[in-house]
PDB file of N, CA and C in Angstrom:
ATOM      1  N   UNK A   1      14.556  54.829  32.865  1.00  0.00           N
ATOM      2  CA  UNK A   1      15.885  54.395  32.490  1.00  0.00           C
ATOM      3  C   UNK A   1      16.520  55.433  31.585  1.00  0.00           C
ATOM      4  N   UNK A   2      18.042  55.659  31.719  1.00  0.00           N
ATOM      5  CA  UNK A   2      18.720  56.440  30.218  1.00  0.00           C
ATOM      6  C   UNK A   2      18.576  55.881  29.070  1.00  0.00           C
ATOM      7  N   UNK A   3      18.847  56.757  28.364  1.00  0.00           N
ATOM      8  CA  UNK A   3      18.845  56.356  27.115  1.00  0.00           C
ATOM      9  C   UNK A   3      19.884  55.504  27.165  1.00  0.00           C
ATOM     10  N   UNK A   4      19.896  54.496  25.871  1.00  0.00           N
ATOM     11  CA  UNK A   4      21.106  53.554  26.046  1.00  0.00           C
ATOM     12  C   UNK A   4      20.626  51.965  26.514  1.00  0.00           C
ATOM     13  N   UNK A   5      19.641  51.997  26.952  1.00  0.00           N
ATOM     14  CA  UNK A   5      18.932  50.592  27.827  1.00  0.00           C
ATOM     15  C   UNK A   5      18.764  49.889  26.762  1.00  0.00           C
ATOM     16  N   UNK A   6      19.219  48.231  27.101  1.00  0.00           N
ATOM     17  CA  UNK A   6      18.939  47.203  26.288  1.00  0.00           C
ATOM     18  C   UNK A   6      18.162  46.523  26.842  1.00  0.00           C
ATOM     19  N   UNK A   7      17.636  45.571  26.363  1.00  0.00           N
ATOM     20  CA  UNK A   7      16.260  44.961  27.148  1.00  0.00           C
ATOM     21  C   UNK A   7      16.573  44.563  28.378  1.00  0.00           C
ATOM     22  N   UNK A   8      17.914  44.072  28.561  1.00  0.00           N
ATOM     23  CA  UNK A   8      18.097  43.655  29.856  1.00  0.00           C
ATOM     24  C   UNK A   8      19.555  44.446  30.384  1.00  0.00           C
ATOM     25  N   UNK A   9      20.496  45.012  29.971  1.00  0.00           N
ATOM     26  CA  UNK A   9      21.487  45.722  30.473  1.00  0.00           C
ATOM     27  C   UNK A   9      21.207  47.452  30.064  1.00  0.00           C
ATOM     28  N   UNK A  10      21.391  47.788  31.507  1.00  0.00           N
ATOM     29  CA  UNK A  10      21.155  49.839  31.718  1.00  0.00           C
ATOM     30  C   UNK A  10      22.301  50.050  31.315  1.00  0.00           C
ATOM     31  N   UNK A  11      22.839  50.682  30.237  1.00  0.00           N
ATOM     32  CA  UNK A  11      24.100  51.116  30.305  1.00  0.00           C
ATOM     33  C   UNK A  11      24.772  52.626  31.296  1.00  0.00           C
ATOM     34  N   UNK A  12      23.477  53.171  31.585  1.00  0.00           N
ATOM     35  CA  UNK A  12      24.306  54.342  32.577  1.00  0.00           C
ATOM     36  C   UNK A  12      23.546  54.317  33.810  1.00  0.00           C
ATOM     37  N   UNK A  13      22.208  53.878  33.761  1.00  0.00           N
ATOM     38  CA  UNK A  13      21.358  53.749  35.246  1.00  0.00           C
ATOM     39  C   UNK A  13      20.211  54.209  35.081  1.00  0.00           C
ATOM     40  N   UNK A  14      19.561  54.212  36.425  1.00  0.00           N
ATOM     41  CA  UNK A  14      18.086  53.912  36.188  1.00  0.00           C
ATOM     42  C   UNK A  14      17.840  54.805  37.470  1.00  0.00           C
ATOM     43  N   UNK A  15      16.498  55.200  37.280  1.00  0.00           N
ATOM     44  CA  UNK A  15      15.600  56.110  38.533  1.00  0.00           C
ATOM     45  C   UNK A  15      14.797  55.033  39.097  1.00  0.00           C
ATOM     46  N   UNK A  16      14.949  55.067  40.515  1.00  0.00           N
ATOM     47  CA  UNK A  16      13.939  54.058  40.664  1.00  0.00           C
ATOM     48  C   UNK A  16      12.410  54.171  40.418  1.00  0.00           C
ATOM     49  N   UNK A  17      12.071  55.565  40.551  1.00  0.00           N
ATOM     50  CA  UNK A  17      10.900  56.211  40.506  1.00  0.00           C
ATOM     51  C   UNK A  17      10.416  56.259  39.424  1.00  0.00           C
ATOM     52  N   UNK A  18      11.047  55.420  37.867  1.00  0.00           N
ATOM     53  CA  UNK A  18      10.555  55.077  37.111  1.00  0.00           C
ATOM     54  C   UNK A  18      10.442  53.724  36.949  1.00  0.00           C
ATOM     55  N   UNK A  19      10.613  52.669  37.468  1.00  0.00           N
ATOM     56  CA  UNK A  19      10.103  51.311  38.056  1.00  0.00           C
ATOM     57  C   UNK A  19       8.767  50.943  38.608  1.00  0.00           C
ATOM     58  N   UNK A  20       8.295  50.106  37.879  1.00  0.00           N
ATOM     59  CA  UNK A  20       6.829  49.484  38.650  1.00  0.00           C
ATOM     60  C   UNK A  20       7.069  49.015  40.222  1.00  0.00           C
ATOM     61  N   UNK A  21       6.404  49.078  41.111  1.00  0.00           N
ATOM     62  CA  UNK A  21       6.584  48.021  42.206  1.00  0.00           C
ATOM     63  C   UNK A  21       6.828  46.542  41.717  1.00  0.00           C
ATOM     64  N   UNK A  22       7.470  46.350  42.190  1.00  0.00           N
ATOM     65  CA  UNK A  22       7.944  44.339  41.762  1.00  0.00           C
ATOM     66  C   UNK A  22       9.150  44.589  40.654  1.00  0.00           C
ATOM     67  N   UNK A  23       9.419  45.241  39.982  1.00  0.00           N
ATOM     68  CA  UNK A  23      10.788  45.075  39.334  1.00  0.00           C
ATOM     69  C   UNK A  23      11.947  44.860  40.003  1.00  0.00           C
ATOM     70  N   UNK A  24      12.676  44.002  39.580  1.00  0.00           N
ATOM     71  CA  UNK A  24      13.822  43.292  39.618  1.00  0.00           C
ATOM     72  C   UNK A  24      15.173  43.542  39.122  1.00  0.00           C
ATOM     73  N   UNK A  25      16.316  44.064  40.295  1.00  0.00           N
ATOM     74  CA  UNK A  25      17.382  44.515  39.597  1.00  0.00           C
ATOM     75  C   UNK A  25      18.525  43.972  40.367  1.00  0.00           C
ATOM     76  N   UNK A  26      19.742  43.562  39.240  1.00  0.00           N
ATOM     77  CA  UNK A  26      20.763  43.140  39.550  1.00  0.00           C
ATOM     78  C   UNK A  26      21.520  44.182  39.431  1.00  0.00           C
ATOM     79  N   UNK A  27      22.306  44.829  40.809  1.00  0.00           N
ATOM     80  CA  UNK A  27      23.276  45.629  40.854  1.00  0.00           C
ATOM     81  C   UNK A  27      24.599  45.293  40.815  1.00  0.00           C
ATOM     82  N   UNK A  28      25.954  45.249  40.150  1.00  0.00           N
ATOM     83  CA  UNK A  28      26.995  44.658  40.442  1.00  0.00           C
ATOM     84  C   UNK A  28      28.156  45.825  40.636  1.00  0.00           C
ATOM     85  N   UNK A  29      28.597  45.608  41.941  1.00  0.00           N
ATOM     86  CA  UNK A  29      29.759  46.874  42.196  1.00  0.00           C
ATOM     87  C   UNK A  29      30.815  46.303  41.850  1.00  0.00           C
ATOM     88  N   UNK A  30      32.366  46.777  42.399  1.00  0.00           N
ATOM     89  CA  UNK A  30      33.508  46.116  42.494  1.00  0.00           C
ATOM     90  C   UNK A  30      33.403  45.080  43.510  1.00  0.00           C
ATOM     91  N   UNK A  31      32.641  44.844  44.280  1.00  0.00           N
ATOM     92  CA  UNK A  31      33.018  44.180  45.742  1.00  0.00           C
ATOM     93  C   UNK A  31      31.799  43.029  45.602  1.00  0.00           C
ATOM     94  N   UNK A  32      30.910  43.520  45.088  1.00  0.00           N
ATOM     95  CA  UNK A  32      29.324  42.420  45.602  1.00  0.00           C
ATOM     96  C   UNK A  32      27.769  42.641  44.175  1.00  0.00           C
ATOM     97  N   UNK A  33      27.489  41.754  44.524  1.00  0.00           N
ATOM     98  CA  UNK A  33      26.737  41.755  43.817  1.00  0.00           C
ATOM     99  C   UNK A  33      25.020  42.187  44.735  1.00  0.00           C
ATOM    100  N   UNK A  34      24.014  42.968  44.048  1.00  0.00           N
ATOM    101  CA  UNK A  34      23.185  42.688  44.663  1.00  0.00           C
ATOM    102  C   UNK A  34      22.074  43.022  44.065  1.00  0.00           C
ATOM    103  N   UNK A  35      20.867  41.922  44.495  1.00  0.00           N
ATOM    104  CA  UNK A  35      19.468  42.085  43.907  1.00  0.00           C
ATOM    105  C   UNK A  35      18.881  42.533  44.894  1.00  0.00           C
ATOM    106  N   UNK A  36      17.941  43.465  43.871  1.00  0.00           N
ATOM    107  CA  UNK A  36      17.328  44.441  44.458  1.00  0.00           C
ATOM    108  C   UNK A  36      15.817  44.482  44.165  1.00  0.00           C
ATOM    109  N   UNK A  37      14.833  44.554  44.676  1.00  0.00           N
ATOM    110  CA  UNK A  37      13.042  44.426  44.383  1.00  0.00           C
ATOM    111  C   UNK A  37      12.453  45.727  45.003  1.00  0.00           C
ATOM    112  N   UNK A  38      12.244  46.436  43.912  1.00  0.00           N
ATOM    113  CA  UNK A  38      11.250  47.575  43.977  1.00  0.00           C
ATOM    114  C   UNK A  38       9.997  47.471  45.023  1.00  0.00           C
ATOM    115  N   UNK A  39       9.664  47.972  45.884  1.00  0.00           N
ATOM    116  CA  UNK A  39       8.587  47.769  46.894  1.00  0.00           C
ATOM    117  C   UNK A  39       7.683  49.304  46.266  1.00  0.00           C
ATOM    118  N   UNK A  40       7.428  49.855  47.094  1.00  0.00           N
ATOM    119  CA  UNK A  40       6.891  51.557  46.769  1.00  0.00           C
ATOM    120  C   UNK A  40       7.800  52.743  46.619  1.00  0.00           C
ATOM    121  N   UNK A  41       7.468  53.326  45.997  1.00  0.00           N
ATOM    122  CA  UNK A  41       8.218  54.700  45.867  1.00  0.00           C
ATOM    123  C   UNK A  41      10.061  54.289  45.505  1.00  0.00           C
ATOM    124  N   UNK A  42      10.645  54.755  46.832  1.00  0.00           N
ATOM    125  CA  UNK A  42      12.574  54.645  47.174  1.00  0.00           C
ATOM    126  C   UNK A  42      12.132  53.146  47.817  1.00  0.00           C
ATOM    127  N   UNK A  43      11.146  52.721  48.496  1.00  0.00           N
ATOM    128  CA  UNK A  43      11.315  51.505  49.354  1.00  0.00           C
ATOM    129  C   UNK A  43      12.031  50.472  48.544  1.00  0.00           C
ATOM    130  N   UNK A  44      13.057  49.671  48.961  1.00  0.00           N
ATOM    131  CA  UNK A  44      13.279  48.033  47.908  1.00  0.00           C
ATOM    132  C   UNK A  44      13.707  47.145  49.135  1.00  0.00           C
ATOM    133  N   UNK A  45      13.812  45.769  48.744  1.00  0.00           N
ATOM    134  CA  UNK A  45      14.030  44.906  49.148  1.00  0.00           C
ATOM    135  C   UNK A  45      15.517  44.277  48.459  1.00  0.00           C
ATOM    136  N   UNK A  46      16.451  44.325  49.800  1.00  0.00           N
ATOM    137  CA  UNK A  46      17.816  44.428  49.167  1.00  0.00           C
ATOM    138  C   UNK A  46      18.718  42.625  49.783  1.00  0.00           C
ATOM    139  N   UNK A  47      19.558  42.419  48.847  1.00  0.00           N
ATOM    140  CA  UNK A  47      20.093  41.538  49.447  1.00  0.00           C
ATOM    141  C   UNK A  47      21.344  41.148  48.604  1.00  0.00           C
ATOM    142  N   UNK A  48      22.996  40.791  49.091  1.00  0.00           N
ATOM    143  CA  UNK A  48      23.895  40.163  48.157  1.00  0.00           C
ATOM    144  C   UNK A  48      25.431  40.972  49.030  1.00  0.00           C
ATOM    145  N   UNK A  49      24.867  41.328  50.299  1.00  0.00           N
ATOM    146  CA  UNK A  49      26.159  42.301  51.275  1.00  0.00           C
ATOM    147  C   UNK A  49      26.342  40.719  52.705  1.00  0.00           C
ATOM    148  N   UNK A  50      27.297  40.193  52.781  1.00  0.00           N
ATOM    149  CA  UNK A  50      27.949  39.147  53.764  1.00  0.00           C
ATOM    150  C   UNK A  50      27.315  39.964  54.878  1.00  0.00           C
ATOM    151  N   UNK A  51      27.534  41.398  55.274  1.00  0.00           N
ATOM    152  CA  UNK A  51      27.394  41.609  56.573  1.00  0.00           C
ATOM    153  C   UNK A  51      26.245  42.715  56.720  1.00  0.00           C
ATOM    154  N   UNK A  52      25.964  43.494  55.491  1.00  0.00           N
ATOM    155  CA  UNK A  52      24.593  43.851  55.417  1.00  0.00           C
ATOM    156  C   UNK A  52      23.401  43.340  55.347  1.00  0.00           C
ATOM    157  N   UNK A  53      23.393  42.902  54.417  1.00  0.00           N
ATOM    158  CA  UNK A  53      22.175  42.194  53.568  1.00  0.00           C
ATOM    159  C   UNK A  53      22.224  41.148  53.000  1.00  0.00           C
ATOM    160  N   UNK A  54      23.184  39.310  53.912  1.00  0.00           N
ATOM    161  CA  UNK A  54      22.854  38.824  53.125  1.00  0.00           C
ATOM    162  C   UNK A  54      21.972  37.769  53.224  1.00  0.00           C
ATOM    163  N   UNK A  55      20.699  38.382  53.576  1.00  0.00           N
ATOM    164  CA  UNK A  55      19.126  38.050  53.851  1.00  0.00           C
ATOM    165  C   UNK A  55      18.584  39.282  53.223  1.00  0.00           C
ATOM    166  N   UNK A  56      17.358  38.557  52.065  1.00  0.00           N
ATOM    167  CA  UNK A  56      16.591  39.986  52.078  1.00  0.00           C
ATOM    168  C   UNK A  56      16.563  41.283  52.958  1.00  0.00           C
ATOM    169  N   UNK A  57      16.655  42.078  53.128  1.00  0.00           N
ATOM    170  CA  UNK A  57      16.160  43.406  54.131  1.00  0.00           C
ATOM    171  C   UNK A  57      15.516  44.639  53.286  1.00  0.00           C
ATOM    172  N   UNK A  58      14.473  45.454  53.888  1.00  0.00           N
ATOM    173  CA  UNK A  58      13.732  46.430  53.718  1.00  0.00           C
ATOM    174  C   UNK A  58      14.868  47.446  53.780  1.00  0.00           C
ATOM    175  N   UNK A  59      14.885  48.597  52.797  1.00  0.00           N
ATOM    176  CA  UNK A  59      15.929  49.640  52.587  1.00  0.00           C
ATOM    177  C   UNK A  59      14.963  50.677  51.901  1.00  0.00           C
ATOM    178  N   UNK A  60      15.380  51.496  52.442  1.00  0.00           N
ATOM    179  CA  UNK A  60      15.426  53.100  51.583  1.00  0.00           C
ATOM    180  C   UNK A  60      16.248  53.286  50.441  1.00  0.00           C
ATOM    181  N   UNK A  61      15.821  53.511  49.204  1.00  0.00           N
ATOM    182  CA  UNK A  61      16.844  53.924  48.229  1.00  0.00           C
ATOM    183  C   UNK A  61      17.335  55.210  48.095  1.00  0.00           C
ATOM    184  N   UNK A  62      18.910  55.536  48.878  1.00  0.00           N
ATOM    185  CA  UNK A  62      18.977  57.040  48.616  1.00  0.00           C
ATOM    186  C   UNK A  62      18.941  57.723  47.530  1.00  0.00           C
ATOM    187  N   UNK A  63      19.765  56.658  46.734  1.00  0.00           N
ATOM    188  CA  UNK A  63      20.173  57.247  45.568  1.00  0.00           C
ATOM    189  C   UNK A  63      21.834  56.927  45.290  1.00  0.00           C
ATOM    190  N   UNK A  64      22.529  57.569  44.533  1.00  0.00           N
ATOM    191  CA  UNK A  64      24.219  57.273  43.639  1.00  0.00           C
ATOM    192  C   UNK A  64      24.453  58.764  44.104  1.00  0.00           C
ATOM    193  N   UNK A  65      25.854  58.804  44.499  1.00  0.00           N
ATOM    194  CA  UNK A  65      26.622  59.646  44.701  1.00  0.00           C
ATOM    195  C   UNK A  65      28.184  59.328  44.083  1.00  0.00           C
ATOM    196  N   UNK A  66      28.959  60.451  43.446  1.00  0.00           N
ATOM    197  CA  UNK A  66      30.326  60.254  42.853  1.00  0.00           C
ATOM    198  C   UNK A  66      31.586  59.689  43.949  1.00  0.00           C
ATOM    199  N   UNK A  67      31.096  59.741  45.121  1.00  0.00           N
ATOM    200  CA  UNK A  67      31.851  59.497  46.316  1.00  0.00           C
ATOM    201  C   UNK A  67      32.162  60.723  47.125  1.00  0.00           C
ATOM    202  N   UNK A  68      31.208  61.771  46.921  1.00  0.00           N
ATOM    203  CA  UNK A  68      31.149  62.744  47.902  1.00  0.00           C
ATOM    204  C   UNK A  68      29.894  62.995  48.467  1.00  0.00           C
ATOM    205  N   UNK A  69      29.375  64.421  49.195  1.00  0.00           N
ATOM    206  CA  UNK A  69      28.781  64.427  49.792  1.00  0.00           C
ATOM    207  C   UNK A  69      27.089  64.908  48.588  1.00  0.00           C
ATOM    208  N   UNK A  70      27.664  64.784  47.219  1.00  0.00           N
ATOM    209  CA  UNK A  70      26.219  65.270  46.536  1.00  0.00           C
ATOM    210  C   UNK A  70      25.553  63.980  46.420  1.00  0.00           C
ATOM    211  N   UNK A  71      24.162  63.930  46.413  1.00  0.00           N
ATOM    212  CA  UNK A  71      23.655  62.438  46.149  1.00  0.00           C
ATOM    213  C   UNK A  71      22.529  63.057  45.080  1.00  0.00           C
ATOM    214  N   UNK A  72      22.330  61.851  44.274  1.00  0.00           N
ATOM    215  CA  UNK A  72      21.293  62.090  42.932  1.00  0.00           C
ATOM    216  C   UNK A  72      20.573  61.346  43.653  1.00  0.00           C
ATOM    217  N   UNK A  73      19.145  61.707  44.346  1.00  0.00           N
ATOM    218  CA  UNK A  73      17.956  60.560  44.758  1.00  0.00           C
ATOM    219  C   UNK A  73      17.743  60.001  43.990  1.00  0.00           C
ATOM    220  N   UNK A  74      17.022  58.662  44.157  1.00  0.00           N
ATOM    221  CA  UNK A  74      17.107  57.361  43.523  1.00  0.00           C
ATOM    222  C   UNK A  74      17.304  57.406  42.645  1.00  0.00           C
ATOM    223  N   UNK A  75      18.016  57.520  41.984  1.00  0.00           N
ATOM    224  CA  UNK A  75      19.153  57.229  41.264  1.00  0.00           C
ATOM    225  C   UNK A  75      20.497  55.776  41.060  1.00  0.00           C
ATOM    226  N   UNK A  76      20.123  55.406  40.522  1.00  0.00           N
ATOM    227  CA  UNK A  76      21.388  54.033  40.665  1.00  0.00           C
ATOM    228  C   UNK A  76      21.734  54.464  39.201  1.00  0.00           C
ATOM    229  N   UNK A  77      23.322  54.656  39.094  1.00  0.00           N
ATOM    230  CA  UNK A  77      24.211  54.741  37.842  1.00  0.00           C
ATOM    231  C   UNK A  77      25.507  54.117  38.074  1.00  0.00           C
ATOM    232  N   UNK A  78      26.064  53.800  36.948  1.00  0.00           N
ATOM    233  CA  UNK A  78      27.240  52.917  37.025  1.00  0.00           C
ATOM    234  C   UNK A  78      28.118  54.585  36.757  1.00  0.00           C
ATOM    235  N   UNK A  79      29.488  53.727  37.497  1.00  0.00           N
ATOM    236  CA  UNK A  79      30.379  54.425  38.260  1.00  0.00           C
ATOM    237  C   UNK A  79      30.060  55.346  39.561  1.00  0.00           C
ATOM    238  N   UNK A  80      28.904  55.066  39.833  1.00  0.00           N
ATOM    239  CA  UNK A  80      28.361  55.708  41.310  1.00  0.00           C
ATOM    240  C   UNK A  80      28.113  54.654  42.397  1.00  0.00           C
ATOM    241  N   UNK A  81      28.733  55.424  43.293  1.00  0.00           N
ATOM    242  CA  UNK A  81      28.292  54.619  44.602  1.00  0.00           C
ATOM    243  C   UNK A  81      26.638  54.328  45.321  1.00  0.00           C
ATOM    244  N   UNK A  82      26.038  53.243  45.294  1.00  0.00           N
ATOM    245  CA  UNK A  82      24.807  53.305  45.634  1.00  0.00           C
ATOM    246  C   UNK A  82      24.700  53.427  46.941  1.00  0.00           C
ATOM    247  N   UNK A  83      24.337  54.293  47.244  1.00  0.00           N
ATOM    248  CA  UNK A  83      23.589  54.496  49.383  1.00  0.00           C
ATOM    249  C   UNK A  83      21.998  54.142  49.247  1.00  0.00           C
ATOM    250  N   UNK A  84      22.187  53.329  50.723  1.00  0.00           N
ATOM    251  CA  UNK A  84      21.099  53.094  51.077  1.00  0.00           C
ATOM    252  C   UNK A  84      20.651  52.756  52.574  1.00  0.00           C
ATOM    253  N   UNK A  85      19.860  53.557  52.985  1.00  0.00           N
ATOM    254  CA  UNK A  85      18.942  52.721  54.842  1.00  0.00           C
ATOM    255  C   UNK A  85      18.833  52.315  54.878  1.00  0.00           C
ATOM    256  N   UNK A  86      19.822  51.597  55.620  1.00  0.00           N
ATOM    257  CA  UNK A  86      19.731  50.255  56.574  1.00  0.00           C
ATOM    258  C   UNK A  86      19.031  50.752  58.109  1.00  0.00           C
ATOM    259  N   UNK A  87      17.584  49.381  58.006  1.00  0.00           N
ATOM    260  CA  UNK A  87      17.224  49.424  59.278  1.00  0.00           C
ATOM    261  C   UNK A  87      18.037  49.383  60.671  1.00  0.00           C
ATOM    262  N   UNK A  88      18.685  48.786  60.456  1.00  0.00           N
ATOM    263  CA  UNK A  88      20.174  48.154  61.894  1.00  0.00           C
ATOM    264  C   UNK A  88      21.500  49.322  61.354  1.00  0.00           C
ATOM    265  N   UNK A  89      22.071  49.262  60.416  1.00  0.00           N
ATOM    266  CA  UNK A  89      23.000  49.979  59.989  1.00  0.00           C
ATOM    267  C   UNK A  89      23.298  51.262  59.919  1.00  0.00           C
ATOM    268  N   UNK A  90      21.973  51.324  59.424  1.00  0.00           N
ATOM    269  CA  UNK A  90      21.976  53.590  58.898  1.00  0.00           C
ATOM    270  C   UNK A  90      22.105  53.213  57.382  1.00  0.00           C
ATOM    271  N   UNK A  91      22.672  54.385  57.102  1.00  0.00           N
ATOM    272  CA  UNK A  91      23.881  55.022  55.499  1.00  0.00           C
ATOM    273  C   UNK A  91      24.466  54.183  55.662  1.00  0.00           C
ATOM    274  N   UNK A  92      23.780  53.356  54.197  1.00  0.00           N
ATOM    275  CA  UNK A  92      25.509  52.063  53.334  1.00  0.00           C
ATOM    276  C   UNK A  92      25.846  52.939  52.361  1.00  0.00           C
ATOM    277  N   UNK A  93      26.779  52.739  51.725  1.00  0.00           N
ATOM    278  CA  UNK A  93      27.479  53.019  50.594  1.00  0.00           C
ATOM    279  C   UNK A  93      28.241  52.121  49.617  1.00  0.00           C
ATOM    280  N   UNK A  94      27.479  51.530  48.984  1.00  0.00           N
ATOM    281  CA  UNK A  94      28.623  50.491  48.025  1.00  0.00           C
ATOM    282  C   UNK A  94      29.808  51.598  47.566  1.00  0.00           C
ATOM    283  N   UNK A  95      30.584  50.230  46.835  1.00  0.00           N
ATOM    284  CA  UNK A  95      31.881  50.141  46.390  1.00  0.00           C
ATOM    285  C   UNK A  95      31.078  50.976  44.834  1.00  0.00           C
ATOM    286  N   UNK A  96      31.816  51.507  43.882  1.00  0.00           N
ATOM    287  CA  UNK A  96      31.349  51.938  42.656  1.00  0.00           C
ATOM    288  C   UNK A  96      30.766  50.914  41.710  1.00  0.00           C
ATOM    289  N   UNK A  97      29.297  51.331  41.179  1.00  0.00           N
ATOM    290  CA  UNK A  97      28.269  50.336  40.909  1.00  0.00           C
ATOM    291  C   UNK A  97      29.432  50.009  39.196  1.00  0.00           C
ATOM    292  N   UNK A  98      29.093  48.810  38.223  1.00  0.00           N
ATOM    293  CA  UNK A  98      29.716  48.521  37.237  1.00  0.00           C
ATOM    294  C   UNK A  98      29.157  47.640  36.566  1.00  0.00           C
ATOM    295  N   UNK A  99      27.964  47.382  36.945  1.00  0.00           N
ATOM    296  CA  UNK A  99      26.977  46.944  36.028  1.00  0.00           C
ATOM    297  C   UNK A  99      25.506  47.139  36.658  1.00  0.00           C
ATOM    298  N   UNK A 100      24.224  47.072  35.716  1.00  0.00           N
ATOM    299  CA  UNK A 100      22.962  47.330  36.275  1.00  0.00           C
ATOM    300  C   UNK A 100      22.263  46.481  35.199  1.00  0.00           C
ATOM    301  N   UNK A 101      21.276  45.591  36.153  1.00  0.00           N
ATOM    302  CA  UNK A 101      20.534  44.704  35.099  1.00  0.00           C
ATOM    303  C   UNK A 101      19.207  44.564  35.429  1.00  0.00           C
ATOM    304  N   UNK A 102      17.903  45.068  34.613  1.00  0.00           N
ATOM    305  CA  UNK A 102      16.961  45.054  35.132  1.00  0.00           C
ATOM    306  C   UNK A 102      16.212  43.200  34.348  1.00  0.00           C
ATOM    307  N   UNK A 103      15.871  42.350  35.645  1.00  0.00           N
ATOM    308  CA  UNK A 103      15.666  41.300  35.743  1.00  0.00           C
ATOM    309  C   UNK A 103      14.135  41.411  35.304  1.00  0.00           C
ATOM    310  N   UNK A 104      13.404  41.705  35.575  1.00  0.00           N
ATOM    311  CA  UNK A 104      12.130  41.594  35.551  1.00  0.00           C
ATOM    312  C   UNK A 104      10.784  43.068  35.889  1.00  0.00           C
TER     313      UNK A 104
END
């Protein structure tokens, strides 16, 4: 996590690759909300998208990008867009992330 982390609110974002397997995170963009469960490595278990994900699904964590073509691997930061593999979909891209809450 950055510096800045309160026990339960990231104020700038988090690596996933510093997460245990099984941690628990509430992502909130402009558009959706979504919880997210650390599996291995980038793997998570994603869900809180009407037409993506809103059933658990297995995802790749790409990582946050500013809304261009650079991406920070796993990486989730507020004011960044989170991408992620979708099995059926490909490349998602949320709306710009605006809050991050690690649940558990």
């Amino acid at each position: 996590m950055d510096a800045g982390a309160s026990s339960s609110g990231i104020e700038i974002g988090v690596h996933m690759g510093d997460l245990p397997p099984g941690a628990q995170l509430q992502v909130s963009t402009r558009h959706h909300t979504y919880s997210i469960e650390k599996l291995t490595g980038l793997n998570a278990r994603i869900s809180g998208h009407p037409e993506y994900c809103a059933e658990p699904v297995e995802v790749l964590i790409g990582g946050g990008n500013w809304g261009g073509s650079m991406l920070k691997p796993g990486y989730i930061g507020r004011g960044m867009r989170l991408e992620f593999w979708h099995p059926a979909h490909k490349l998602v891209a949320t709306s710009k992330v605006v809050d991050i809450q690690l649940l558990s």
